[in-house]
N, C-alpha and C. Protein backbone atom coordinates (compact mmCIF):
# COMPACT_ATOMS: atom_id res chain seq x y z
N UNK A 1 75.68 44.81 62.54
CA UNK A 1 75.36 43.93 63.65
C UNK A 1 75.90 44.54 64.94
N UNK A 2 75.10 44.18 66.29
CA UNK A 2 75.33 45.02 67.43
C UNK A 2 76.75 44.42 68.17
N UNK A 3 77.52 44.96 68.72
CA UNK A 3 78.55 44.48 69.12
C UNK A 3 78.19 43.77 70.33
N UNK A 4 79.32 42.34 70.16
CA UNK A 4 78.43 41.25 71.67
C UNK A 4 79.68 41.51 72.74
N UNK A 5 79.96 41.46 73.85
CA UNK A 5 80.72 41.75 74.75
C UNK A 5 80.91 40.45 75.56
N UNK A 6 81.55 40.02 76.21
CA UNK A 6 81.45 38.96 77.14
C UNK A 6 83.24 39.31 78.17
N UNK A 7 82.49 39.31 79.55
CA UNK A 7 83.49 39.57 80.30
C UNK A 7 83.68 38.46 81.10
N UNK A 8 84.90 37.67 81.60
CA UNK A 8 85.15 37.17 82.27
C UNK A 8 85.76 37.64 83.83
N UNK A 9 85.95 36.81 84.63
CA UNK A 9 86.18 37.26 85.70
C UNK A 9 86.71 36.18 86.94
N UNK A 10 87.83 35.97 86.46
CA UNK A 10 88.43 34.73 86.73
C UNK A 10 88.88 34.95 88.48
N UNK A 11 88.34 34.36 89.70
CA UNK A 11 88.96 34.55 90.67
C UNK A 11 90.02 32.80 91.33
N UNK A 12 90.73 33.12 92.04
CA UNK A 12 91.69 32.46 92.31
C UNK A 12 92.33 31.63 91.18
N UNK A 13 92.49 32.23 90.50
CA UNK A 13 93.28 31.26 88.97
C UNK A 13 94.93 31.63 89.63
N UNK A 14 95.85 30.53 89.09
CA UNK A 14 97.75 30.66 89.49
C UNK A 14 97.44 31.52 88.15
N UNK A 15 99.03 32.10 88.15
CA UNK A 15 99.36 32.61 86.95
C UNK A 15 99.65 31.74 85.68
N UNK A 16 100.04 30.44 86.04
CA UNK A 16 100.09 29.26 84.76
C UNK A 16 98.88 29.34 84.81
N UNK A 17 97.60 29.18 85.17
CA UNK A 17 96.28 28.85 84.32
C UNK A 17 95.92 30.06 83.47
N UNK A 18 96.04 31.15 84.26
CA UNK A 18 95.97 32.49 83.62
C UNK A 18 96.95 32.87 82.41
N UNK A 19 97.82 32.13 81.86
CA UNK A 19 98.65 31.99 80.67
C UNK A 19 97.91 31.16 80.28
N UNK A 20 97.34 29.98 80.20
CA UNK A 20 96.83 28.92 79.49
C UNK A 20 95.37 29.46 79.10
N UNK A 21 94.80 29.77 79.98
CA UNK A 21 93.39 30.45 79.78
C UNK A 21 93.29 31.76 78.33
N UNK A 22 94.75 32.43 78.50
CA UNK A 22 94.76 32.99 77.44
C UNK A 22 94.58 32.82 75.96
N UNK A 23 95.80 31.97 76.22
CA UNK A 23 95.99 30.86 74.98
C UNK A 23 95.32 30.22 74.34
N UNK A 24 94.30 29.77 75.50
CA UNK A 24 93.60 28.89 75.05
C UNK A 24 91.98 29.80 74.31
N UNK A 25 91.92 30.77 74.84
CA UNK A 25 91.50 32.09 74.32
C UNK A 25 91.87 32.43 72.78
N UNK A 26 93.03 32.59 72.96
CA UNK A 26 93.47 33.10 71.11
C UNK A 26 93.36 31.89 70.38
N UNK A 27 93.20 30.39 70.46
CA UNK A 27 93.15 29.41 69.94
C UNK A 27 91.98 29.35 69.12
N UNK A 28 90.82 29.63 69.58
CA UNK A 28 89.66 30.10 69.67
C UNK A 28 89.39 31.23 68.82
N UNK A 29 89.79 32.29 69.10
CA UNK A 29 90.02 33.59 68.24
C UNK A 29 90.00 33.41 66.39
N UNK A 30 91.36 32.06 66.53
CA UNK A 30 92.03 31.62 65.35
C UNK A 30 91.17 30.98 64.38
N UNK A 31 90.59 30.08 65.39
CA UNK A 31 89.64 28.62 64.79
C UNK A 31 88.63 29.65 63.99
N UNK A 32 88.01 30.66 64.85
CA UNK A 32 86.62 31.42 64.32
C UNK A 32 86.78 32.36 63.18
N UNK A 33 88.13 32.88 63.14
CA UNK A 33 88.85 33.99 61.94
C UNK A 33 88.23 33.44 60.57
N UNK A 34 88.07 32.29 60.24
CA UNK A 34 87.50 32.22 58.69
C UNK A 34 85.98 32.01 58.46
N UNK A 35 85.17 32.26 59.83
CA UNK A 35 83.80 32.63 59.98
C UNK A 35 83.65 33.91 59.71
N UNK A 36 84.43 34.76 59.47
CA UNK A 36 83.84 35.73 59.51
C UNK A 36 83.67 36.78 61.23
N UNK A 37 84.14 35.95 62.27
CA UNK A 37 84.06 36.37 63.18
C UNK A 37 85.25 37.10 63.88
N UNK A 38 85.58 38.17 63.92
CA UNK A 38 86.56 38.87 64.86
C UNK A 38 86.58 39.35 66.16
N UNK A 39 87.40 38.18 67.00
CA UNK A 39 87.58 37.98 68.34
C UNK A 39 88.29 39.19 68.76
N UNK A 40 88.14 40.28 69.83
CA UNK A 40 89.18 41.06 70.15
C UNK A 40 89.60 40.97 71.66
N UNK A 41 90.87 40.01 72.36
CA UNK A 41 91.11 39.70 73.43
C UNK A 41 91.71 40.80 73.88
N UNK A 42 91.50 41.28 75.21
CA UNK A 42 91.94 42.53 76.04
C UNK A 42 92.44 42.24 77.89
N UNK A 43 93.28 41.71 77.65
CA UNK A 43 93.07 41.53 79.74
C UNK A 43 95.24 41.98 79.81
N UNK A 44 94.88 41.91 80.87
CA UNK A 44 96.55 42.19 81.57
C UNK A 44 97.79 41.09 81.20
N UNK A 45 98.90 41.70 80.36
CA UNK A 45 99.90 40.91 79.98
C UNK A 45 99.21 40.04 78.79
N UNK A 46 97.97 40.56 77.86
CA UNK A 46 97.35 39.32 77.11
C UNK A 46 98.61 39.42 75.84
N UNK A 47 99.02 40.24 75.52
CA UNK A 47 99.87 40.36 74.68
C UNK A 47 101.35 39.28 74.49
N UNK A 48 101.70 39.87 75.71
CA UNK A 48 102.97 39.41 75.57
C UNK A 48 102.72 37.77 76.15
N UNK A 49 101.96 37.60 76.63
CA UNK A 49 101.97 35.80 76.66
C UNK A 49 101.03 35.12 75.16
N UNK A 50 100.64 35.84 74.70
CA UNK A 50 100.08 35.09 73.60
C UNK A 50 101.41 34.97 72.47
N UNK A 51 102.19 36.33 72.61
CA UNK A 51 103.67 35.99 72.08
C UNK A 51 104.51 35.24 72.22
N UNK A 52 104.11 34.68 73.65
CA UNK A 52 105.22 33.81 74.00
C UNK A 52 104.86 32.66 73.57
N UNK A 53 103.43 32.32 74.05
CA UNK A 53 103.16 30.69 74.13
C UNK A 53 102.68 30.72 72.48
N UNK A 54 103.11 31.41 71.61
CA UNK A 54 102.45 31.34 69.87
C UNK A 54 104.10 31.42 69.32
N UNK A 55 105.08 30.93 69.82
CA UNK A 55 106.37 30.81 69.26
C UNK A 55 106.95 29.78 68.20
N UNK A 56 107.63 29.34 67.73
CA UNK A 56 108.01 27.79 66.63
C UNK A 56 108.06 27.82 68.05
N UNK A 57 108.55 26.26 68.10
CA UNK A 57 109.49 25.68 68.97
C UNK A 57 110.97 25.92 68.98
N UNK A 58 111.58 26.09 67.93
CA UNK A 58 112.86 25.81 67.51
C UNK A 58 113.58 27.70 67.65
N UNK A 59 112.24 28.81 68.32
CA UNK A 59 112.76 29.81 68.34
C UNK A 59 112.70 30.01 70.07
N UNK A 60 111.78 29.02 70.80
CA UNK A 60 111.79 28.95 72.41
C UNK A 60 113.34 29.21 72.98
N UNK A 61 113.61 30.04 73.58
CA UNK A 61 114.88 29.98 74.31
C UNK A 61 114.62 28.37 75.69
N UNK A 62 115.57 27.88 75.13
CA UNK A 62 116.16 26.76 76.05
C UNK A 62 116.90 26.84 76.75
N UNK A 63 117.53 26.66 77.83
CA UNK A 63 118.61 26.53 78.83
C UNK A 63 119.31 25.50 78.20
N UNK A 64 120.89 26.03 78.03
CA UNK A 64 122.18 24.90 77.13
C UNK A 64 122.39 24.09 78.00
N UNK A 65 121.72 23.25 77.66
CA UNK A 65 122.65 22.03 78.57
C UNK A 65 124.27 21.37 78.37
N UNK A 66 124.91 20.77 78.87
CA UNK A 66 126.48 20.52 78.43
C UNK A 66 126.13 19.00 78.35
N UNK A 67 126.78 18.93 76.62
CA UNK A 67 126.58 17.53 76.51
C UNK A 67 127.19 16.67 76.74
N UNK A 68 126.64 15.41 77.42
CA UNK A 68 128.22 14.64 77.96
C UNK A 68 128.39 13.10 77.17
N UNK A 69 129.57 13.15 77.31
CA UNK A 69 130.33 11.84 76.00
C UNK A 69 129.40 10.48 76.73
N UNK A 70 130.05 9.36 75.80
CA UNK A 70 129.27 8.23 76.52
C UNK A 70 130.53 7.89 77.49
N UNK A 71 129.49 6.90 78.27
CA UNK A 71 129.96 6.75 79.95
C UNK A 71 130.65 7.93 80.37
N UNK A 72 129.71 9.05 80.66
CA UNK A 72 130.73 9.95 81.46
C UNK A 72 129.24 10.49 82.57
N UNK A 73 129.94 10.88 83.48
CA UNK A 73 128.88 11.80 84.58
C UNK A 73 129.18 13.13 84.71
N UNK A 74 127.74 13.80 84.91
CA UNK A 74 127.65 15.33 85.28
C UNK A 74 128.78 15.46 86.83
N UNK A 75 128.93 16.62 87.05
CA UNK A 75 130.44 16.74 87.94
C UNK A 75 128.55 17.30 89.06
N UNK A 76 128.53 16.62 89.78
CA UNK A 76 127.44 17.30 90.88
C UNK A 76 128.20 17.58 92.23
């Protein structure tokens, strides 16, 4: 079968849509994988944000927050 191509060409997108657009790209990719169909995504940084935003949760780096006792306040 002939290979199908499809280019996008996203102008004024932020860089959060352009992470989500990805994502939402490989989501897609995923769903179609047991059709028989192999998606091959190629654009700038597609890698390493599909790594990021395809993480557990429980491996996301968080910022530690300091936990505070009851009745007590943050020192602001």
């Amino acid at each position: 079968m002939k290979e199908k191509i499809i280019t996008l060409r996203p102008k004024g997108i932020s860089q959060k849509q352009w992470a989500i657009l990805l994502l939402e790209l490989n989501i897609l990719k995923r769903a179609w994988r047991p059709y028989g169909v192999d998606v091959e995504i190629s654009a700038p940084g597609a890698k390493k944000i599909i790594e990021w935003g395809t993480k557990p949760y429980a491996e996301v780096n968080r910022r530690s927050s300091k936990q505070l006792g009851k009745n007590q306040r943050s020192e602001v």
